[in-house]
Protein backbone atom coordinates (compact mmCIF):
# COMPACT_ATOMS: atom_id res chain seq x y z
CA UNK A 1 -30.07 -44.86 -7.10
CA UNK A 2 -29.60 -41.06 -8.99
CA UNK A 3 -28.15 -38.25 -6.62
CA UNK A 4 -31.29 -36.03 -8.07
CA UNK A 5 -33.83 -38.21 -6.01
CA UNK A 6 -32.86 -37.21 -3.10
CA UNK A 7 -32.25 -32.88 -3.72
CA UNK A 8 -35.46 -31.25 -2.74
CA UNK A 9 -37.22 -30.39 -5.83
CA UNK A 10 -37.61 -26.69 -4.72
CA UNK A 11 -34.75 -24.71 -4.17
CA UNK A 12 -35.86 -21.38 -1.60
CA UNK A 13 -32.84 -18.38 -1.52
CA UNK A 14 -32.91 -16.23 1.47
CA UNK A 15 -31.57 -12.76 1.37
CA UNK A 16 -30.73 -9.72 3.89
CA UNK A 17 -32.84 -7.48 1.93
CA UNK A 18 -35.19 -5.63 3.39
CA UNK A 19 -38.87 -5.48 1.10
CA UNK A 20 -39.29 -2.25 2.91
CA UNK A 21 -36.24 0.21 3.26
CA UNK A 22 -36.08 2.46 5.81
CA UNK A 23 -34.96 6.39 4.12
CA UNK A 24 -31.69 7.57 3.82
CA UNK A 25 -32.61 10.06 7.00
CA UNK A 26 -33.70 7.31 9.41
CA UNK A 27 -30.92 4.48 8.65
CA UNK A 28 -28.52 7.69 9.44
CA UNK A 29 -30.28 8.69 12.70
CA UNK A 30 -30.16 4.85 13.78
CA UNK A 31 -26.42 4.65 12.74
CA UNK A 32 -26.02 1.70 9.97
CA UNK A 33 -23.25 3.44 8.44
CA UNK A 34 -21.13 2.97 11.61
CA UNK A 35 -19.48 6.55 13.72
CA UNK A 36 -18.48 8.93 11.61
CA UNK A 37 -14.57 9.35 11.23
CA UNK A 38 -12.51 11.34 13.21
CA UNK A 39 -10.39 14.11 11.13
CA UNK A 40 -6.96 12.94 11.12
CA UNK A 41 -3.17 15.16 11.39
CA UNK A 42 -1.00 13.84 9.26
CA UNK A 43 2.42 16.03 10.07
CA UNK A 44 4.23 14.43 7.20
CA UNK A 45 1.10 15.04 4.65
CA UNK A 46 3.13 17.79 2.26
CA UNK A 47 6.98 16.41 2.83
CA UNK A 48 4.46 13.65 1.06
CA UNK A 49 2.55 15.59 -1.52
CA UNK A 50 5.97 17.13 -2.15
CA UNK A 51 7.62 13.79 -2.58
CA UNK A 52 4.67 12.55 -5.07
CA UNK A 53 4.39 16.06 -7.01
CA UNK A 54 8.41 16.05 -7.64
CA UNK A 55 9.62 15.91 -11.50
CA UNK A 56 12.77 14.13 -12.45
CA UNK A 57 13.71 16.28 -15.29
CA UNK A 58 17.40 15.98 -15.06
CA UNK A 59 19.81 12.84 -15.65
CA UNK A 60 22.49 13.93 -13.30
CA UNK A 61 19.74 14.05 -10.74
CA UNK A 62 18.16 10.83 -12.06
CA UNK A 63 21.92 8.89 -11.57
CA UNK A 64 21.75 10.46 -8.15
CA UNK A 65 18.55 9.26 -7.04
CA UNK A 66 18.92 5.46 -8.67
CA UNK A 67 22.29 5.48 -6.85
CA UNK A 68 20.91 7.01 -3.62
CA UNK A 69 17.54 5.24 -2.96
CA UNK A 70 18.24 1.12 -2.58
CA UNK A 71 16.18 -0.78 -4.64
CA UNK A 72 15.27 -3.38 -2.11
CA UNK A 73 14.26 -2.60 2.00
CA UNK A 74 17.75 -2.53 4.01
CA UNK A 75 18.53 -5.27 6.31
CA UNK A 76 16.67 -6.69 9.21
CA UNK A 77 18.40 -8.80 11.61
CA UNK A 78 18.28 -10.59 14.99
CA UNK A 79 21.23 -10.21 17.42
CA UNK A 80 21.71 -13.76 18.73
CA UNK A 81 24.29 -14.65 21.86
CA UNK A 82 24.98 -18.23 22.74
CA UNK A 83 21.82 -19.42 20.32
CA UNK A 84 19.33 -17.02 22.04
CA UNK A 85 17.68 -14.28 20.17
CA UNK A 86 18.47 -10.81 22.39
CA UNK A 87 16.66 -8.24 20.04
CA UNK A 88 15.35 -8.31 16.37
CA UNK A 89 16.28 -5.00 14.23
CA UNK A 90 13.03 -4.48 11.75
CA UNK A 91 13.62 -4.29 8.41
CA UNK A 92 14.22 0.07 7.70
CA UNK A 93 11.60 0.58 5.45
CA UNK A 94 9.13 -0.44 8.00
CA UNK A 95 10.75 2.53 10.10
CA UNK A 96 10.70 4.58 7.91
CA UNK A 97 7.02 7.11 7.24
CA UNK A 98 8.14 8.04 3.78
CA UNK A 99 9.46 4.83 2.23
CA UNK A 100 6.87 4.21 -0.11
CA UNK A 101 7.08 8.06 -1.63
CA UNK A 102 10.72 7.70 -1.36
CA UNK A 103 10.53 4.05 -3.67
CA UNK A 104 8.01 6.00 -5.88
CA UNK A 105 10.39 8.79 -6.46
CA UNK A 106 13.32 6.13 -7.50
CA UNK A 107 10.99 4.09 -9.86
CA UNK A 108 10.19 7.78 -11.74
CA UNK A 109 13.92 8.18 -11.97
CA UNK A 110 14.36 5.04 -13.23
CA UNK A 111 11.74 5.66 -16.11
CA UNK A 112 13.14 9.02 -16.91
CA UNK A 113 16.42 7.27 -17.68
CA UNK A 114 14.87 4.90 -19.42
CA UNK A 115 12.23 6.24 -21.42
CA UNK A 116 13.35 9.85 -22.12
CA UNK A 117 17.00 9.32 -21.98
CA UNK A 118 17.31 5.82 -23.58
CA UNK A 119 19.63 4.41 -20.89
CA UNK A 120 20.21 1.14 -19.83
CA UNK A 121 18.97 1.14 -16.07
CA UNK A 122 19.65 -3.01 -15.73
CA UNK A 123 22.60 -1.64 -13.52
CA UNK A 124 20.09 0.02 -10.91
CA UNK A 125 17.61 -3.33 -10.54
């Protein structure tokens, strides 16, 4: 006995398409595209913008940077007496609001050295 005599011979596909859209205007008045957001503060928006927008146009400052910024997230840890775990320490860059602009920053210093200077950055990784 062939697998093929016992498929159905017609295959049907089902879809979530409407065959008659409702307009832009109503499917707004009835909500499909969920509550509007909510306008957001963001206190550390241009320490960030200032952060992404900086140049590294100097090697002293480049050295600086590389030597400054660590290239992997500082420790996390768990504070253990007699076997049992009192407290766990996160790892810093998940305290920290401006790690990410902060690793960006490095990885531009590291280029600048690299690319414009022609230094070997192997000691910085």
């Amino acid at each position: 006995m062939k697998v093929y005599h016992n498929t159905p011979k017609r295959i049907f596909f089902a879809s979530w398409v409407s065959l008659n859209p409702a307009p832009e205007n109503e499917a707004k008045a009835v909500g499909l595209r969920g509550p509007s957001p909510k306008p957001h503060f963001d206190i550390l928006k241009p320490l960030r913008q200032w952060l992404d927008n900086f140049q590294v146009q100097n090697r002293e400052l480049a050295h600086r940077l590389c030597k400054s910024i660590p290239s992997q997230c500082p420790f996390e840890r768990d504070i253990k007496l007699f076997g049992k775990t009192l407290f766990h320490i996160p790892p810093l860059c998940k305290l920290n609001p401006l790690y990410d602009e902060v690793v960006s920053l490095r990885f531009r210093a590291l280029c600048y050295l690299a690319d414009e200077c022609g230094e070997d950055v192997t000691q910085y990784c």
